[in-house]
N, C-alpha and C. Protein backbone atom coordinates (compact mmCIF):
# COMPACT_ATOMS: atom_id res chain seq x y z
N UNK A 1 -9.26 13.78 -17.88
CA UNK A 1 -9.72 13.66 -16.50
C UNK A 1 -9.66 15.03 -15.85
N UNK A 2 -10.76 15.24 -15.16
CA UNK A 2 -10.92 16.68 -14.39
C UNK A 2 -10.23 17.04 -13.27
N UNK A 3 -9.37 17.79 -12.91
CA UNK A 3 -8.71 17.82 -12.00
C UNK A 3 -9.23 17.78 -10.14
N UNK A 4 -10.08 17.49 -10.42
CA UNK A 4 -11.07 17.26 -9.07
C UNK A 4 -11.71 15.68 -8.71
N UNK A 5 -11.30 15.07 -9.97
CA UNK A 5 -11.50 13.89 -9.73
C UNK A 5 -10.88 12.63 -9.23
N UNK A 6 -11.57 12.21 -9.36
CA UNK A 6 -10.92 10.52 -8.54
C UNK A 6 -10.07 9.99 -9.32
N UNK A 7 -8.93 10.04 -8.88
CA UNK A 7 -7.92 9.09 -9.39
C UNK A 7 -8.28 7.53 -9.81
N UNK A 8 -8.40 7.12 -11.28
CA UNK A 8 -8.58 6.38 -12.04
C UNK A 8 -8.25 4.81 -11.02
N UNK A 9 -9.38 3.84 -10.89
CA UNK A 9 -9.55 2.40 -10.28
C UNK A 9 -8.11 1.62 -10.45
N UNK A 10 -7.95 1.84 -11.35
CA UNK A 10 -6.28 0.97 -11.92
C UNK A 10 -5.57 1.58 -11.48
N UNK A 11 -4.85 2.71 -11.00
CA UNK A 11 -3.76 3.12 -10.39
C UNK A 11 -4.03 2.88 -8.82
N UNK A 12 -5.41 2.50 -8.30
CA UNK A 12 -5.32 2.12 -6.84
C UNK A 12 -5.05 0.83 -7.06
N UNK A 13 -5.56 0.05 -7.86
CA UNK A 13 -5.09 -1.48 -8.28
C UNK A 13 -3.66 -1.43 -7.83
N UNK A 14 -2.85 -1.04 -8.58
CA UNK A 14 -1.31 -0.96 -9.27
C UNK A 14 -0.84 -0.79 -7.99
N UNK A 15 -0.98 0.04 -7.20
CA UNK A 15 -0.67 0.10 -5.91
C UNK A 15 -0.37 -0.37 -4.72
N UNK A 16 -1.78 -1.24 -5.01
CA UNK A 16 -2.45 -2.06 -4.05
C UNK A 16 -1.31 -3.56 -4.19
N UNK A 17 -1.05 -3.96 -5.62
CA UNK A 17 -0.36 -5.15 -5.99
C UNK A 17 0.53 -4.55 -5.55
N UNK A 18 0.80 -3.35 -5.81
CA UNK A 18 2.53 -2.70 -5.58
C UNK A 18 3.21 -3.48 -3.74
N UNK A 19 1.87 -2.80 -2.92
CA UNK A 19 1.76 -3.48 -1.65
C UNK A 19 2.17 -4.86 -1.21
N UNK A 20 1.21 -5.20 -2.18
CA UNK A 20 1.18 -6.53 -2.11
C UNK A 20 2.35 -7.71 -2.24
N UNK A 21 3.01 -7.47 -3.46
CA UNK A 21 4.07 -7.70 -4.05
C UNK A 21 5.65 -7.52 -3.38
N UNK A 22 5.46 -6.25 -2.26
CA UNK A 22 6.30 -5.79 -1.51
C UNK A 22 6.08 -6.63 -0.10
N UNK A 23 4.83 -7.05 0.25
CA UNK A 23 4.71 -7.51 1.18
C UNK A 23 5.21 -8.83 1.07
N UNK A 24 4.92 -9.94 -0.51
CA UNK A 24 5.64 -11.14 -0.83
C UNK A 24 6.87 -10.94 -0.53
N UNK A 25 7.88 -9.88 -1.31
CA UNK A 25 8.89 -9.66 -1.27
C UNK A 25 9.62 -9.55 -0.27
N UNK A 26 9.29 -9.12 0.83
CA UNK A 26 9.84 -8.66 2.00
C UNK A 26 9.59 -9.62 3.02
N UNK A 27 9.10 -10.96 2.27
CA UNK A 27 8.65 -11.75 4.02
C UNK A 27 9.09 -13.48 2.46
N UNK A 28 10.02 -12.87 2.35
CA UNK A 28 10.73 -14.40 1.55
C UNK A 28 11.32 -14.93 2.94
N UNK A 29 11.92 -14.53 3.72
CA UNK A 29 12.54 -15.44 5.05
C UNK A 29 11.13 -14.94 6.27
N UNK A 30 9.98 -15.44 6.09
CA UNK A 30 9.16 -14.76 6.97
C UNK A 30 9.34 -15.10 8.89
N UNK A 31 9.13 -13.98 9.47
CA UNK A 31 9.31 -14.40 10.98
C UNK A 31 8.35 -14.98 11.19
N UNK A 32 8.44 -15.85 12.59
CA UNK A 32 7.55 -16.26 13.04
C UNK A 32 6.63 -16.10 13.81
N UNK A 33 6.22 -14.06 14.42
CA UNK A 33 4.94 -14.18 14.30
C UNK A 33 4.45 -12.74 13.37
N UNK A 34 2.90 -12.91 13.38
CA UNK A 34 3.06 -11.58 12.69
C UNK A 34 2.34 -10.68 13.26
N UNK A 35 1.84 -9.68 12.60
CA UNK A 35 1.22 -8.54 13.62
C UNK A 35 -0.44 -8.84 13.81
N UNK A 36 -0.76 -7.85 15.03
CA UNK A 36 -2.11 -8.35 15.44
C UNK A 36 -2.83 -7.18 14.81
N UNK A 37 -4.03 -6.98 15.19
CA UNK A 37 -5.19 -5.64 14.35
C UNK A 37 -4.49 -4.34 14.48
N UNK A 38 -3.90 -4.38 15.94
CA UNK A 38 -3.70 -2.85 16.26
C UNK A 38 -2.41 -2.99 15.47
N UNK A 39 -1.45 -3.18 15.67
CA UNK A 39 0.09 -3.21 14.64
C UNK A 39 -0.62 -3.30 13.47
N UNK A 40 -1.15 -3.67 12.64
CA UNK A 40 -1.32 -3.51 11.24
C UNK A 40 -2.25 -2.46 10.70
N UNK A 41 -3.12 -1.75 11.79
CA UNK A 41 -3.85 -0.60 11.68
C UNK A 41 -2.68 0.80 11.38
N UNK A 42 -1.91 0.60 12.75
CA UNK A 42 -0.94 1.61 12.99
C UNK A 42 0.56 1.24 12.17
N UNK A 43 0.53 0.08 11.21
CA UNK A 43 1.67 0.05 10.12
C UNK A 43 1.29 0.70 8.85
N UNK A 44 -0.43 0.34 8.54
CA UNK A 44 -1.12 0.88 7.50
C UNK A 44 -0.69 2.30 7.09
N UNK A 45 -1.15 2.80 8.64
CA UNK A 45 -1.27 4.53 8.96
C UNK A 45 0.27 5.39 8.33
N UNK A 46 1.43 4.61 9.14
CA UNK A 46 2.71 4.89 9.07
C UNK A 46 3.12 4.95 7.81
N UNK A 47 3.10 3.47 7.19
CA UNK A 47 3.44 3.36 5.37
C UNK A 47 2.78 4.12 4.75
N UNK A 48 1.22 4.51 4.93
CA UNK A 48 0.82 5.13 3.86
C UNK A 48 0.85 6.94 4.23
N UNK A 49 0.72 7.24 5.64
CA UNK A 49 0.67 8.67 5.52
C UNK A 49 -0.76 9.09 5.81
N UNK A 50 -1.28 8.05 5.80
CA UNK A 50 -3.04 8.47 6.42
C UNK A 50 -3.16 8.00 7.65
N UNK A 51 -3.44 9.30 8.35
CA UNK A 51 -3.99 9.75 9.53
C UNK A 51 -4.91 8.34 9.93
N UNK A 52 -4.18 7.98 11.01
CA UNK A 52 -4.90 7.13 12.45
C UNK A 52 -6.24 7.41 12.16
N UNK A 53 -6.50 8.81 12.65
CA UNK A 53 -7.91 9.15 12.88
C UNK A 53 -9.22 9.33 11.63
N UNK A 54 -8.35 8.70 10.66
CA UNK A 54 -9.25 9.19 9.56
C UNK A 54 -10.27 8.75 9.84
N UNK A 55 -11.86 9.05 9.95
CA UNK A 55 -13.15 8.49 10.29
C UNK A 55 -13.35 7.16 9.22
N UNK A 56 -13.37 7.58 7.87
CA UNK A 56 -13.37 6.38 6.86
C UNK A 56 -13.26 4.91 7.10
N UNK A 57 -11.69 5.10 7.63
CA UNK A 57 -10.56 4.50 7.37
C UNK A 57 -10.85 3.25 8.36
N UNK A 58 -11.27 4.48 9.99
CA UNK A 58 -11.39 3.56 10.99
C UNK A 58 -12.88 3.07 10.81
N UNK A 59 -13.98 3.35 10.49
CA UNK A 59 -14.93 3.19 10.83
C UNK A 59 -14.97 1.31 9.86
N UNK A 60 -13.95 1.69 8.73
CA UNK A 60 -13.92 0.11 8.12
C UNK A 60 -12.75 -0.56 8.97
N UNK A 61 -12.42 -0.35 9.59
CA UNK A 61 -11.56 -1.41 10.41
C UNK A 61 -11.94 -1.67 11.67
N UNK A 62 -12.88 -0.68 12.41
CA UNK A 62 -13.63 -1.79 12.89
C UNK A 62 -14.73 -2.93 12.73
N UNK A 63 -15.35 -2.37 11.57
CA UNK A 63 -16.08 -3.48 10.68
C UNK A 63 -15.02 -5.07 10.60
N UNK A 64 -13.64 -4.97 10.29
CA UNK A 64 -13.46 -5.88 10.38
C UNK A 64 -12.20 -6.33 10.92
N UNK A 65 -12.11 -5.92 12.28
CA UNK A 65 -10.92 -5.99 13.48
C UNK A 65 -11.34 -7.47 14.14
N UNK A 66 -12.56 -7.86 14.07
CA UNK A 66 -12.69 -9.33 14.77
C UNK A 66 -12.38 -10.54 13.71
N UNK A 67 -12.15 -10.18 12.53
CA UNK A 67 -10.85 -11.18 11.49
C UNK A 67 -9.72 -10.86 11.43
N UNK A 68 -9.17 -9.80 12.15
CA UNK A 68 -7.56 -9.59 11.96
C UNK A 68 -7.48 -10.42 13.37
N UNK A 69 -5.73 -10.80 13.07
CA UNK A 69 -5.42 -11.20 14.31
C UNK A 69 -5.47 -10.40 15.79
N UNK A 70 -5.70 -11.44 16.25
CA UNK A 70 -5.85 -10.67 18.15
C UNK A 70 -4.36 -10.83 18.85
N UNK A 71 -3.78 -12.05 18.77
CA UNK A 71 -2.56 -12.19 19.75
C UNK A 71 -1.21 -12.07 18.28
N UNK A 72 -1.14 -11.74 17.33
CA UNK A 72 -0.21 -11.77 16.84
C UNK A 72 0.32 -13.03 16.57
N UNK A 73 -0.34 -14.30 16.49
CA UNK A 73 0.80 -15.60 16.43
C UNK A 73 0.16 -16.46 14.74
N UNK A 74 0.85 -16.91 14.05
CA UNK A 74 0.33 -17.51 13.07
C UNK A 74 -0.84 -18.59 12.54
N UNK A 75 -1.11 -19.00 13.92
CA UNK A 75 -2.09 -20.04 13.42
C UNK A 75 -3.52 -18.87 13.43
N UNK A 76 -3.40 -17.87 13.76
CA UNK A 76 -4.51 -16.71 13.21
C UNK A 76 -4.79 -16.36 11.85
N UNK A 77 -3.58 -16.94 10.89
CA UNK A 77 -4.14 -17.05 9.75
C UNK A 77 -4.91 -17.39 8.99
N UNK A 78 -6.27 -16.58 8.50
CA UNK A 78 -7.21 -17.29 8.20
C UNK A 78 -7.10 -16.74 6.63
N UNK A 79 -8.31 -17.45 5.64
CA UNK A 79 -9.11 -16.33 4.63
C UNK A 79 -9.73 -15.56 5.04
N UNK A 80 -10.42 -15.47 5.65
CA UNK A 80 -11.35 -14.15 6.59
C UNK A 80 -10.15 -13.40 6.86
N UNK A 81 -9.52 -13.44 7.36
CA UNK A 81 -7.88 -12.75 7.97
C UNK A 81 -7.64 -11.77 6.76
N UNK A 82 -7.02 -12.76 6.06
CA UNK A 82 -6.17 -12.29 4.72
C UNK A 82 -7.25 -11.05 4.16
N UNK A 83 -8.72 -11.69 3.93
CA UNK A 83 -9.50 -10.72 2.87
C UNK A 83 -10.03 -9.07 3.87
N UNK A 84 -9.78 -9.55 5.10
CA UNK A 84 -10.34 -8.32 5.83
C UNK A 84 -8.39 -7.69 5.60
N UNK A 85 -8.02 -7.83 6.01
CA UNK A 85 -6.38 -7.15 5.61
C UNK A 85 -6.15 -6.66 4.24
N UNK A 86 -6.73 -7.34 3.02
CA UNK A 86 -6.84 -6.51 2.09
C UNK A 86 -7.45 -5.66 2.14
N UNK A 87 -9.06 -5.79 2.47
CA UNK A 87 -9.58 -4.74 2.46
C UNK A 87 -9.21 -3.44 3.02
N UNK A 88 -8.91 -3.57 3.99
CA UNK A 88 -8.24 -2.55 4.61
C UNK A 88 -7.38 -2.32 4.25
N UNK A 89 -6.06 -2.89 3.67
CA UNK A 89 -5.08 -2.16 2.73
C UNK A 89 -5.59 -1.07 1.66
N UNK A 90 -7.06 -1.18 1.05
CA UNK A 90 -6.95 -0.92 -0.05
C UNK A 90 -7.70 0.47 0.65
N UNK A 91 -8.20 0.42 1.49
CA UNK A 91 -8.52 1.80 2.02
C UNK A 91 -7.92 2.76 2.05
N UNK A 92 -6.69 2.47 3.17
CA UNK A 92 -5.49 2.99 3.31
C UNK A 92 -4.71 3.02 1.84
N UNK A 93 -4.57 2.46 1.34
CA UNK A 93 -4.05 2.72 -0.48
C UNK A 93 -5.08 3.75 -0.85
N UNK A 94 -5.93 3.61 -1.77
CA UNK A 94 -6.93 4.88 -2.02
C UNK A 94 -6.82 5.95 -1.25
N UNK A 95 -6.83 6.13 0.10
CA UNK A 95 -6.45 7.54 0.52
C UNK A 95 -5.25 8.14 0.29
N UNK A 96 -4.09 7.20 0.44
CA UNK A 96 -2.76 7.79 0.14
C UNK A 96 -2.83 8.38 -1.33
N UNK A 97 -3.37 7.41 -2.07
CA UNK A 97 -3.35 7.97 -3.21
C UNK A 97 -4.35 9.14 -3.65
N UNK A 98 -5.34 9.56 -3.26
CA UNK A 98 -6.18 10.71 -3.06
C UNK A 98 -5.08 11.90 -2.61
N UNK A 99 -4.94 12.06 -1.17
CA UNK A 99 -3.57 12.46 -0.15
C UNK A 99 -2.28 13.17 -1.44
N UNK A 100 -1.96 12.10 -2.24
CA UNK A 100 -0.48 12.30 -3.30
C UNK A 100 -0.96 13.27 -4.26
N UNK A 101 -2.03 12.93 -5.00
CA UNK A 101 -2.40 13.31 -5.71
C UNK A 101 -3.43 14.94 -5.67
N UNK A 102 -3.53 15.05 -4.35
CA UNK A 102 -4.17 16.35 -4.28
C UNK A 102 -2.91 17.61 -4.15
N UNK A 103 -1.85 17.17 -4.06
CA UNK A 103 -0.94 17.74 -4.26
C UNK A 103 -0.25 18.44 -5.98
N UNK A 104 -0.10 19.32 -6.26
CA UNK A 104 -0.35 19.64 -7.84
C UNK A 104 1.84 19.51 -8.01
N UNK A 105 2.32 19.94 -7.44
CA UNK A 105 4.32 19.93 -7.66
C UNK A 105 4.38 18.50 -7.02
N UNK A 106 4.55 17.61 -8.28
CA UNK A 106 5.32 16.35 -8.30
C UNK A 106 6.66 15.48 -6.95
N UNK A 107 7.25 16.88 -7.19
CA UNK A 107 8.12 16.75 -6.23
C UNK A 107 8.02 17.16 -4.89
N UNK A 108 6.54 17.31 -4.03
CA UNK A 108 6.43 17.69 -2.94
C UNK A 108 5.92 16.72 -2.80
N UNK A 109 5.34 15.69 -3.20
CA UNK A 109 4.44 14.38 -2.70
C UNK A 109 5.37 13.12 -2.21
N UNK A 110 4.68 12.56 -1.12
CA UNK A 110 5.76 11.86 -0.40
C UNK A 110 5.62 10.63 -1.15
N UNK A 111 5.42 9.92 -1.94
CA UNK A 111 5.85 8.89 -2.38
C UNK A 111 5.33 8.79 -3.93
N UNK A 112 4.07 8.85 -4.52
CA UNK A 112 4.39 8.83 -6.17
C UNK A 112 4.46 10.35 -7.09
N UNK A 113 5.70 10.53 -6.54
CA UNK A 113 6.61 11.75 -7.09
C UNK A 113 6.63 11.56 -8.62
N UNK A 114 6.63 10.16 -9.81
CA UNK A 114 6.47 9.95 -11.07
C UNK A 114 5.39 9.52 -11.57
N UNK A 115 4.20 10.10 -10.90
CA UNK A 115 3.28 9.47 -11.67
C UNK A 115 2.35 10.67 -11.61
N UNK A 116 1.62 11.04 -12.69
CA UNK A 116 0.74 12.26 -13.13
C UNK A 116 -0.81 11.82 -13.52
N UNK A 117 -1.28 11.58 -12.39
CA UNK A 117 -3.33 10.92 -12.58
C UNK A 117 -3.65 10.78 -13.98
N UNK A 118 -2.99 12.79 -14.09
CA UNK A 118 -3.69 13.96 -15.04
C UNK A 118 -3.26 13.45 -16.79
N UNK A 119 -2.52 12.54 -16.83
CA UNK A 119 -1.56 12.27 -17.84
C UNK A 119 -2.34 10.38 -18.42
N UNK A 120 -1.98 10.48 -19.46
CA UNK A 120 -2.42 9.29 -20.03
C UNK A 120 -1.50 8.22 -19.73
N UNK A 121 -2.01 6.66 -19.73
CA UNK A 121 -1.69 5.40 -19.05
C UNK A 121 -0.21 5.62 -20.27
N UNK A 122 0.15 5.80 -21.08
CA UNK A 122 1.51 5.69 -21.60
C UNK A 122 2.74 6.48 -20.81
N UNK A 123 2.26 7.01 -20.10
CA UNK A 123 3.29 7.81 -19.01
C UNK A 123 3.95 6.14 -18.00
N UNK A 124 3.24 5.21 -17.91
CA UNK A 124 2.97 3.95 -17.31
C UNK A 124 4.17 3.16 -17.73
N UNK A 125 5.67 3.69 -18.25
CA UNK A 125 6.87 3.23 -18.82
C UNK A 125 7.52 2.42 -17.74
N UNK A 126 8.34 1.09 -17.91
CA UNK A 126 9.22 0.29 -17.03
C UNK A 126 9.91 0.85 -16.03
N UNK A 127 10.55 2.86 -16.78
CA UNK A 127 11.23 3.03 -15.60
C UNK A 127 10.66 3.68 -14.53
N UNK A 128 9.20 4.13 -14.53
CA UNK A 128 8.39 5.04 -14.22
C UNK A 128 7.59 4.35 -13.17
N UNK A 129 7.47 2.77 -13.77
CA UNK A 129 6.78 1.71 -12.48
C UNK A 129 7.72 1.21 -11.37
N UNK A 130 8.96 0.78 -11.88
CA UNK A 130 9.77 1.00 -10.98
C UNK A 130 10.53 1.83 -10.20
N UNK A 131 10.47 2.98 -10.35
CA UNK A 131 10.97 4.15 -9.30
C UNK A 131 9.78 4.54 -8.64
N UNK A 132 8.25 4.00 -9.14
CA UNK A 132 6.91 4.02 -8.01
C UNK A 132 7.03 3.15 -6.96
N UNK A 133 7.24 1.85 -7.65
CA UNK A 133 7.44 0.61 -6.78
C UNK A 133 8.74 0.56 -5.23
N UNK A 134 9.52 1.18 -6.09
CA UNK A 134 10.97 1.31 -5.15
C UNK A 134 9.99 2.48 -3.89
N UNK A 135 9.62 3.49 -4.64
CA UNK A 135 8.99 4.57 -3.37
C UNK A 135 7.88 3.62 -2.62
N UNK A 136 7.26 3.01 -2.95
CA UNK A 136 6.20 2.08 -2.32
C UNK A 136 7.05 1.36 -1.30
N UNK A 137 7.99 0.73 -1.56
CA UNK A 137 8.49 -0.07 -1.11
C UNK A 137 9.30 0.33 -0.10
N UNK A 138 9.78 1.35 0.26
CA UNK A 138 10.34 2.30 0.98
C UNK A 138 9.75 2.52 1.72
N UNK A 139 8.43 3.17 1.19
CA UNK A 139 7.71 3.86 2.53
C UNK A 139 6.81 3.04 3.43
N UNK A 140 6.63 1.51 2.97
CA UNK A 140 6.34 0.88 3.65
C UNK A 140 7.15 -0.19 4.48
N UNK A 141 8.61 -0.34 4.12
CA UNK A 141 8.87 -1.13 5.07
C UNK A 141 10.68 -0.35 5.49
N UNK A 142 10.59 1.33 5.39
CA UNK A 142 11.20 2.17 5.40
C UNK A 142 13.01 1.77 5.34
N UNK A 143 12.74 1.28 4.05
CA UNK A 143 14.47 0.58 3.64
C UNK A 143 14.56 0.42 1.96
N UNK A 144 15.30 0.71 1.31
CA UNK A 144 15.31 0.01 0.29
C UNK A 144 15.25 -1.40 -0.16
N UNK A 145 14.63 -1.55 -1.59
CA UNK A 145 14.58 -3.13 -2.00
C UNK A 145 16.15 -4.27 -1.69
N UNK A 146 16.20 -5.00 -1.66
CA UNK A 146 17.39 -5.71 -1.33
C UNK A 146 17.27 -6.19 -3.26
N UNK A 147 18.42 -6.51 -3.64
CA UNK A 147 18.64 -7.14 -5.47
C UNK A 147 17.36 -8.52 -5.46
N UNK A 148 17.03 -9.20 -4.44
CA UNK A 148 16.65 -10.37 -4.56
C UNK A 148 15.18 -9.87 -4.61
N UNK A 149 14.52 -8.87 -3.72
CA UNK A 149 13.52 -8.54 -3.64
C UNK A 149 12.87 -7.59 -4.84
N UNK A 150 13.87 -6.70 -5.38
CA UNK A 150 13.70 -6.04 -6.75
C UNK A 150 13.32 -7.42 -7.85
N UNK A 151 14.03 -8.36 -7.72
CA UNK A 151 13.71 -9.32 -9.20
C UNK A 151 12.49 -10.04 -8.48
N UNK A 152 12.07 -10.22 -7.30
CA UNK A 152 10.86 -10.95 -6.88
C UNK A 152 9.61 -9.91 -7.28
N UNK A 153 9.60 -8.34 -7.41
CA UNK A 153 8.78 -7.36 -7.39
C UNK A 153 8.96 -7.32 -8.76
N UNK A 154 9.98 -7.51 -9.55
CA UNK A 154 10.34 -7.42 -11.30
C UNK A 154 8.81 -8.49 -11.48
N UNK A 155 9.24 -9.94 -10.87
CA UNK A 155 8.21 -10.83 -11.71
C UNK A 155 7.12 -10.18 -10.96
N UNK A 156 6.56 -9.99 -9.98
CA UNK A 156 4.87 -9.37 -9.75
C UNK A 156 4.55 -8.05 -10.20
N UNK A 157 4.93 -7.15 -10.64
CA UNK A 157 4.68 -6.48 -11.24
C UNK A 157 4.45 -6.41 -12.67
């Protein structure tokens, strides 16, 4: 892979579940309400490290800000909901990971500090997904895994 290129579809995947998986994990006792467009625009931004203003970023979230929730309360849960929230996760994922990766010293990147684009999928070792996952998991809900939430992220991963 050329060093100018796009970081390989499966490591935004991996990510994206990483998210995902963290988001199961972290809402096993879930509150009762959850966030509306603007809180989950500006949680996106925070966890991942991409800029509010990115034109991209926003120009797809307002495409689909009239399926995220408006008042924050649960019966806003829709499929339309859920699939416009992925989508937009995965935006915000792909840039972070663009963002990490344009960085060349491992250890200056704010969250996948063990993982090398540039390097073949066998670099992809148990302990290597989990010290990604733990940084994922960190920087999005800025705490470490709790033991219960590590073996809930063990089985989705």
């Amino acid at each position: 892979m050329k060093k100018n290129s796009t970081p390989p579809a499966t490591l935004t995947t991996l990510v994206l579940i990483a998210y995902l998986g963290i988001s199961a994990a972290a809402s096993a006792n879930p509150p009762v309400a959850i966030r509306n467009a603007e809180e989950i625009y500006a949680g996106l931004a925070g966890a991942t490290g991409v800029s509010p203003a990115d034109e991209e970023v926003r120009t797809y979230f307002k495409t689909v800000q009239g399926r995220l929730p408006r008042n924050g309360v649960v019966t806003e849960t829709t499929a339309p909901m859920r699939f416009a929230y992925l989508g937009l996760s995965e935006k915000f994922c792909s840039k972070m990971i663009n963002q990490e990766f344009a960085i060349d010293d491992l250890t200056a990147r704010r969250i996948l500090k063990t993982v090398d684009v540039f390097s073949d999928v066998s670099q992809f070792t148990p302990s290597v997904i989990s010290a990604t996952v733990g940084s994922l998991f960190t920087s999005f809900l800025n705490r470490a895994p709790s033991t219960d939430e590590n073996a809930i992220l063990a089985d989705t991963i």
